[in-house]
N, C-alpha and C. Protein backbone atom coordinates (compact mmCIF):
# COMPACT_ATOMS: atom_id res chain seq x y z
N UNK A 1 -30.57 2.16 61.07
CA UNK A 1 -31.19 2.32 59.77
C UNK A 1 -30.20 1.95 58.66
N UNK A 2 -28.99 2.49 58.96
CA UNK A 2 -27.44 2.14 57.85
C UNK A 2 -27.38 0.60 57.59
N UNK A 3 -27.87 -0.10 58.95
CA UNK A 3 -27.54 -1.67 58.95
C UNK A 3 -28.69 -2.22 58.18
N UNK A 4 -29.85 -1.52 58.06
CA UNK A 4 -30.65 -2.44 57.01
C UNK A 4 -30.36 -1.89 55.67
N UNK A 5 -30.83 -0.66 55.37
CA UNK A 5 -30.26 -0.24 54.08
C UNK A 5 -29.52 -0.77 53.06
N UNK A 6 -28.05 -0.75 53.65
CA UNK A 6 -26.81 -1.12 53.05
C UNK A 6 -27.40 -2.70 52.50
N UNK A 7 -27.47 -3.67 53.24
CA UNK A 7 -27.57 -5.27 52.56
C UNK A 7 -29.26 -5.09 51.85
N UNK A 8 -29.89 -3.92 51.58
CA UNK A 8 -31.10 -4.56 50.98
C UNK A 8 -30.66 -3.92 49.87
N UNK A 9 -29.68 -2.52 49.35
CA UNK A 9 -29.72 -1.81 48.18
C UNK A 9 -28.38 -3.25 47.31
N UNK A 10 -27.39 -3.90 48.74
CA UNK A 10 -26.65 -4.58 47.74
C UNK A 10 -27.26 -6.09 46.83
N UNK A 11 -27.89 -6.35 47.87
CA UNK A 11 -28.76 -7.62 47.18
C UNK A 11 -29.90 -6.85 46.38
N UNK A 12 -30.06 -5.59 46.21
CA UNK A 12 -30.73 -5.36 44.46
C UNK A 12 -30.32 -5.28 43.57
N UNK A 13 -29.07 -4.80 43.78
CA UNK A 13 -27.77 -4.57 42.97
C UNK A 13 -27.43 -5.73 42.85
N UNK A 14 -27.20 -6.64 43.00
CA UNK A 14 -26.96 -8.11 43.24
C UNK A 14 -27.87 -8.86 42.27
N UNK A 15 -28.77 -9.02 42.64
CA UNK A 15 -30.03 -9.82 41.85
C UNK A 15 -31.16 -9.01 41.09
N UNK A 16 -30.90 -7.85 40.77
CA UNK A 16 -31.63 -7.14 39.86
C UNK A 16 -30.66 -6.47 38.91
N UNK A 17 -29.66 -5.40 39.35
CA UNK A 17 -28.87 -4.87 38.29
C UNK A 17 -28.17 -5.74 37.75
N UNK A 18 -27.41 -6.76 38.06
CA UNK A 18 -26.02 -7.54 37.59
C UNK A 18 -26.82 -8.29 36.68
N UNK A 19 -27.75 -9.05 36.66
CA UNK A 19 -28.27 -9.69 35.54
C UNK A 19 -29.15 -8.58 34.69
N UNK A 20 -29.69 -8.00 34.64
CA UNK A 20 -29.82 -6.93 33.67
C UNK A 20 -28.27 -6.34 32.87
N UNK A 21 -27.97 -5.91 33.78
CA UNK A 21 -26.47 -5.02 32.93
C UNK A 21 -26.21 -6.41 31.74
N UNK A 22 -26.45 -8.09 32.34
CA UNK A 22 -25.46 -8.60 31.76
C UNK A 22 -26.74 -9.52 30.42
N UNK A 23 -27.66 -9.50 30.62
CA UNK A 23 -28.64 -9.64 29.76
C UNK A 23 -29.19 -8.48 28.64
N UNK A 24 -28.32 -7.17 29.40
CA UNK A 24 -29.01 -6.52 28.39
C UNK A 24 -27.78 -6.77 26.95
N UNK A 25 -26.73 -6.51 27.28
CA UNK A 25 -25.38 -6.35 26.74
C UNK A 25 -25.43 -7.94 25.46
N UNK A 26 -25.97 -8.93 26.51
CA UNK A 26 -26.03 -10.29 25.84
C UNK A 26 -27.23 -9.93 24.32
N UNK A 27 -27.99 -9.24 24.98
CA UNK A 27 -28.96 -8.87 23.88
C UNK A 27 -28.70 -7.88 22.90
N UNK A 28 -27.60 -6.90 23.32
CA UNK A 28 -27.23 -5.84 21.90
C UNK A 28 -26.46 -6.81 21.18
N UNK A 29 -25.36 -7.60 22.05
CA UNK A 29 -24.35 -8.29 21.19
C UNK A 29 -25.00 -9.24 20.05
N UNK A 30 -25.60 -10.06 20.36
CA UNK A 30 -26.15 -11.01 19.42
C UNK A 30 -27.89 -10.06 18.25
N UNK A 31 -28.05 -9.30 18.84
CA UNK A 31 -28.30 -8.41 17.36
C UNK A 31 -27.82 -7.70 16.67
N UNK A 32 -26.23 -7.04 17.10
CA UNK A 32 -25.65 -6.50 16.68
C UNK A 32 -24.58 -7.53 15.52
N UNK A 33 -25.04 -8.89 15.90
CA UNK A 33 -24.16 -9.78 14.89
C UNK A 33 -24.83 -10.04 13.68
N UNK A 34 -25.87 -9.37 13.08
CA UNK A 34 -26.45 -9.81 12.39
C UNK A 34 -26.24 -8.64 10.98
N UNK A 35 -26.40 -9.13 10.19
CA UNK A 35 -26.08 -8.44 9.04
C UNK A 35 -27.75 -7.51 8.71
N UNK A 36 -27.73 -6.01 8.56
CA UNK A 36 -28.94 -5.23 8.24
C UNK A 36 -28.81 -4.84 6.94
N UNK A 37 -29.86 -4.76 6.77
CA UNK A 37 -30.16 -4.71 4.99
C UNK A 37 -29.58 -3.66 4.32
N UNK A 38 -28.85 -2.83 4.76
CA UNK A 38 -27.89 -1.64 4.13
C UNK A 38 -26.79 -2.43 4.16
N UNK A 39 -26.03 -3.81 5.22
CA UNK A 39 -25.26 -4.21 4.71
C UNK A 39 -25.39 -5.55 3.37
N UNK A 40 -26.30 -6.11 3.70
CA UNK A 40 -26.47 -7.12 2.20
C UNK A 40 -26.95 -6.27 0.79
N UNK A 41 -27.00 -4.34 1.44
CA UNK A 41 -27.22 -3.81 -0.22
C UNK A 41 -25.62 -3.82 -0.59
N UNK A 42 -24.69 -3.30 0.50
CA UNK A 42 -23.58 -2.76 -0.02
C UNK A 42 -23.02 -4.54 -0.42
N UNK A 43 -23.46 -5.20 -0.24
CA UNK A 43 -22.59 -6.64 -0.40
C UNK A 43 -22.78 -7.18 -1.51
N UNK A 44 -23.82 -6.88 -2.01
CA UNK A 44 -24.34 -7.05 -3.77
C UNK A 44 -24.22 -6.07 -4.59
N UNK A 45 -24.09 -5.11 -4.48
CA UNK A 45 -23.28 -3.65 -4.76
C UNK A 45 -21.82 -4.39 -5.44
N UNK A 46 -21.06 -4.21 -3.90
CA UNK A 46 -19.53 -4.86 -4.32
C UNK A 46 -19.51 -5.91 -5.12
N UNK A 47 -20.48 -7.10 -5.19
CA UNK A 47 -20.40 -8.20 -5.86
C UNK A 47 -20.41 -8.10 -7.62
N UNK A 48 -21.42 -7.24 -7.55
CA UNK A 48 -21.98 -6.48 -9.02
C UNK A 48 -20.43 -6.09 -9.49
N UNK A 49 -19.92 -4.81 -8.93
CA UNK A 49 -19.10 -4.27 -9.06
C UNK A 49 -17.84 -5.20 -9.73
N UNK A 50 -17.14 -6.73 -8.80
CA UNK A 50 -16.23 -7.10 -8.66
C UNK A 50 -16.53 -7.73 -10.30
N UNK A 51 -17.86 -8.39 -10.50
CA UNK A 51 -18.24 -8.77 -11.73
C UNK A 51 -17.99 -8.15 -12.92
N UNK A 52 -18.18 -6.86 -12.57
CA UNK A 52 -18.30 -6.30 -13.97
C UNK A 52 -16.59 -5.63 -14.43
N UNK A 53 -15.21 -5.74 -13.18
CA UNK A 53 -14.27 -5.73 -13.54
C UNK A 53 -13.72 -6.98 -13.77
N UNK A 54 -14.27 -7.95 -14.02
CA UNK A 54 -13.92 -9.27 -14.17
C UNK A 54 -14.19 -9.67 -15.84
N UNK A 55 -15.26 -8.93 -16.05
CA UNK A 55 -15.71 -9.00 -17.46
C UNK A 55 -14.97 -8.33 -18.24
N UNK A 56 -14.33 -7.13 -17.48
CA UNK A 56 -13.69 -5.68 -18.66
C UNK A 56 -12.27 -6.68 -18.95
N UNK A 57 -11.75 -7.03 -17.50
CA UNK A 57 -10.31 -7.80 -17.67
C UNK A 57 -10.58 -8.82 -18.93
N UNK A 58 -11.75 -10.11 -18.32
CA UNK A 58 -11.58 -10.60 -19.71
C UNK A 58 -11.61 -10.30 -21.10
N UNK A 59 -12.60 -9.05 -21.12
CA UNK A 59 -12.28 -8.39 -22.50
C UNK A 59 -11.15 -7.87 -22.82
N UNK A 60 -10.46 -7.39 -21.96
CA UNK A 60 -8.91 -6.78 -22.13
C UNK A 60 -8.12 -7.84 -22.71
N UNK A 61 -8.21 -8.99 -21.49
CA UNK A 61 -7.16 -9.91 -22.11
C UNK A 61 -7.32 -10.40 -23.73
N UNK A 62 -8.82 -10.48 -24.25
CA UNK A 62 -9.21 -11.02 -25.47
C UNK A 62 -8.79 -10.06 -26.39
N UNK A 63 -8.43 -8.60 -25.88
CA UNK A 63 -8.05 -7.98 -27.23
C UNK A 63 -6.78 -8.42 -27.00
N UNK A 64 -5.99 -8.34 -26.31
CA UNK A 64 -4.65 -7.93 -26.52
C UNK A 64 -4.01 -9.70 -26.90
N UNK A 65 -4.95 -10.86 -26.54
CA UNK A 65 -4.37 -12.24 -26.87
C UNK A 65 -4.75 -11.82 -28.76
N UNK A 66 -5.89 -11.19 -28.77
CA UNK A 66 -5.99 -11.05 -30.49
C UNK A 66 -4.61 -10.43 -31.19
N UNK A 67 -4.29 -9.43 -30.61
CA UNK A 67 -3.20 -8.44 -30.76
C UNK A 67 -1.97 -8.75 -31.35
N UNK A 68 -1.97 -9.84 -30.03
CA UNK A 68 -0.58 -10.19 -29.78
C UNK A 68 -0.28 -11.72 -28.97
N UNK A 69 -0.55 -12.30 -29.58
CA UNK A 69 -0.59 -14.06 -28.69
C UNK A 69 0.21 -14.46 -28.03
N UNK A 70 1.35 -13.79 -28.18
CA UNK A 70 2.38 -13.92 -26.62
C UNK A 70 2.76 -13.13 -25.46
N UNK A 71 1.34 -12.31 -25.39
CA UNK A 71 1.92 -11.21 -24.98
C UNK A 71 1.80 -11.40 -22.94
N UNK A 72 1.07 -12.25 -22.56
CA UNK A 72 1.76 -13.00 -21.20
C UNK A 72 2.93 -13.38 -20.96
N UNK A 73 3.77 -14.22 -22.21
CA UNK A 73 5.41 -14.21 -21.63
C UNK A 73 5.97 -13.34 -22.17
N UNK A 74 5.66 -12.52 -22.50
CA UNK A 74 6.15 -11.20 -22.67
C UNK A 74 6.01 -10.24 -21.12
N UNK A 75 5.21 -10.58 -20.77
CA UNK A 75 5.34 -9.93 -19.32
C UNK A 75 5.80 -10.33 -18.20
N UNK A 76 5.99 -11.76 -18.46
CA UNK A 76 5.99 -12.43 -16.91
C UNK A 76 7.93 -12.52 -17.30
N UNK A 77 8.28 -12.01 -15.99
CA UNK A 77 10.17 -12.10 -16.25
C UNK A 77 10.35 -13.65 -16.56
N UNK A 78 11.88 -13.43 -17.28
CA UNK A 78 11.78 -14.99 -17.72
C UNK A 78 12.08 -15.91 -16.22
N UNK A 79 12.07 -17.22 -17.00
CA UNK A 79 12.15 -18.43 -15.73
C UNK A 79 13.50 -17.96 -14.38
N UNK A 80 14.76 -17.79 -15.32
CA UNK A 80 15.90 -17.82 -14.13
C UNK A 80 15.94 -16.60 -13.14
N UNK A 81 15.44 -15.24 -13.75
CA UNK A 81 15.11 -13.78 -13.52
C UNK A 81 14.50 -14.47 -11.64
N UNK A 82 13.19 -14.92 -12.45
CA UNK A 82 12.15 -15.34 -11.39
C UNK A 82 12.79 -16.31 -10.41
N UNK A 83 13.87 -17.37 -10.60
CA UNK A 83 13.61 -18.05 -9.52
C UNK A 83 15.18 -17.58 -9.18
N UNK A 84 15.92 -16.68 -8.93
CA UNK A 84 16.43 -15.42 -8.70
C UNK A 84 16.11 -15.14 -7.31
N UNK A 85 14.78 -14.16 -8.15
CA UNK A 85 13.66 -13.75 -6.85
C UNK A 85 13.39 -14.32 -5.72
N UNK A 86 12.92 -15.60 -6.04
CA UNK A 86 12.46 -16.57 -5.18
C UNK A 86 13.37 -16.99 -4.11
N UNK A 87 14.71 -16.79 -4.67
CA UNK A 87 15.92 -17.67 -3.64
C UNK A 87 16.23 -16.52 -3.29
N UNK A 88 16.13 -15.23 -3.34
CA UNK A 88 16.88 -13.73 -2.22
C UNK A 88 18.11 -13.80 -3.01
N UNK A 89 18.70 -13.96 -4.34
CA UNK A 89 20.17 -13.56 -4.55
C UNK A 89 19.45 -12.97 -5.95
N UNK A 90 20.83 -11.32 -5.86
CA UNK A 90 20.43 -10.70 -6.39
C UNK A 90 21.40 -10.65 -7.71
């Protein structure tokens, strides 16, 4: 009875489980690659978001160029400072 058993449960296991296990997996993976609509909310969310600190900066910069019209090389270290930096000697 052991001698038939054994080769009929492995050839189900064989040609029924192994392509299932590996079709099913094929099938979460490639829906799981897909973007769901809670992620394209949060993605226009962030987009909104990145926009509207893009707008404040440019308003920032417009007061302070009103302010003060040099006030970028005023911040940025001068030229030799910087290429200093650049070469590792301190």
């Amino acid at each position: 009875m052991d001698d038939v058993l054994i080769p009929i449960v492995v050839c189900g296991i064989l040609f029924l489980g192994l392509p299932w296990l590996v079709f099913h997996y094929i099938t979460k993976w490639k829906t799981s690659a897909k973007l769901t609509g809670g992620d394209e909310k949060l993605l226009d969310e962030l987009y909104d978001a990145a926009r509207r600190m893009d707008d404040r900066l440019c308003s920032i910069e417009r007061i302070m160029t009103a302010e003060n019209p040099n006030w970028k090389q005023q911040c940025l270290p001068e030229t030799s400072a910087r290429q200093r930096l650049l070469s590792g000697e301190d």
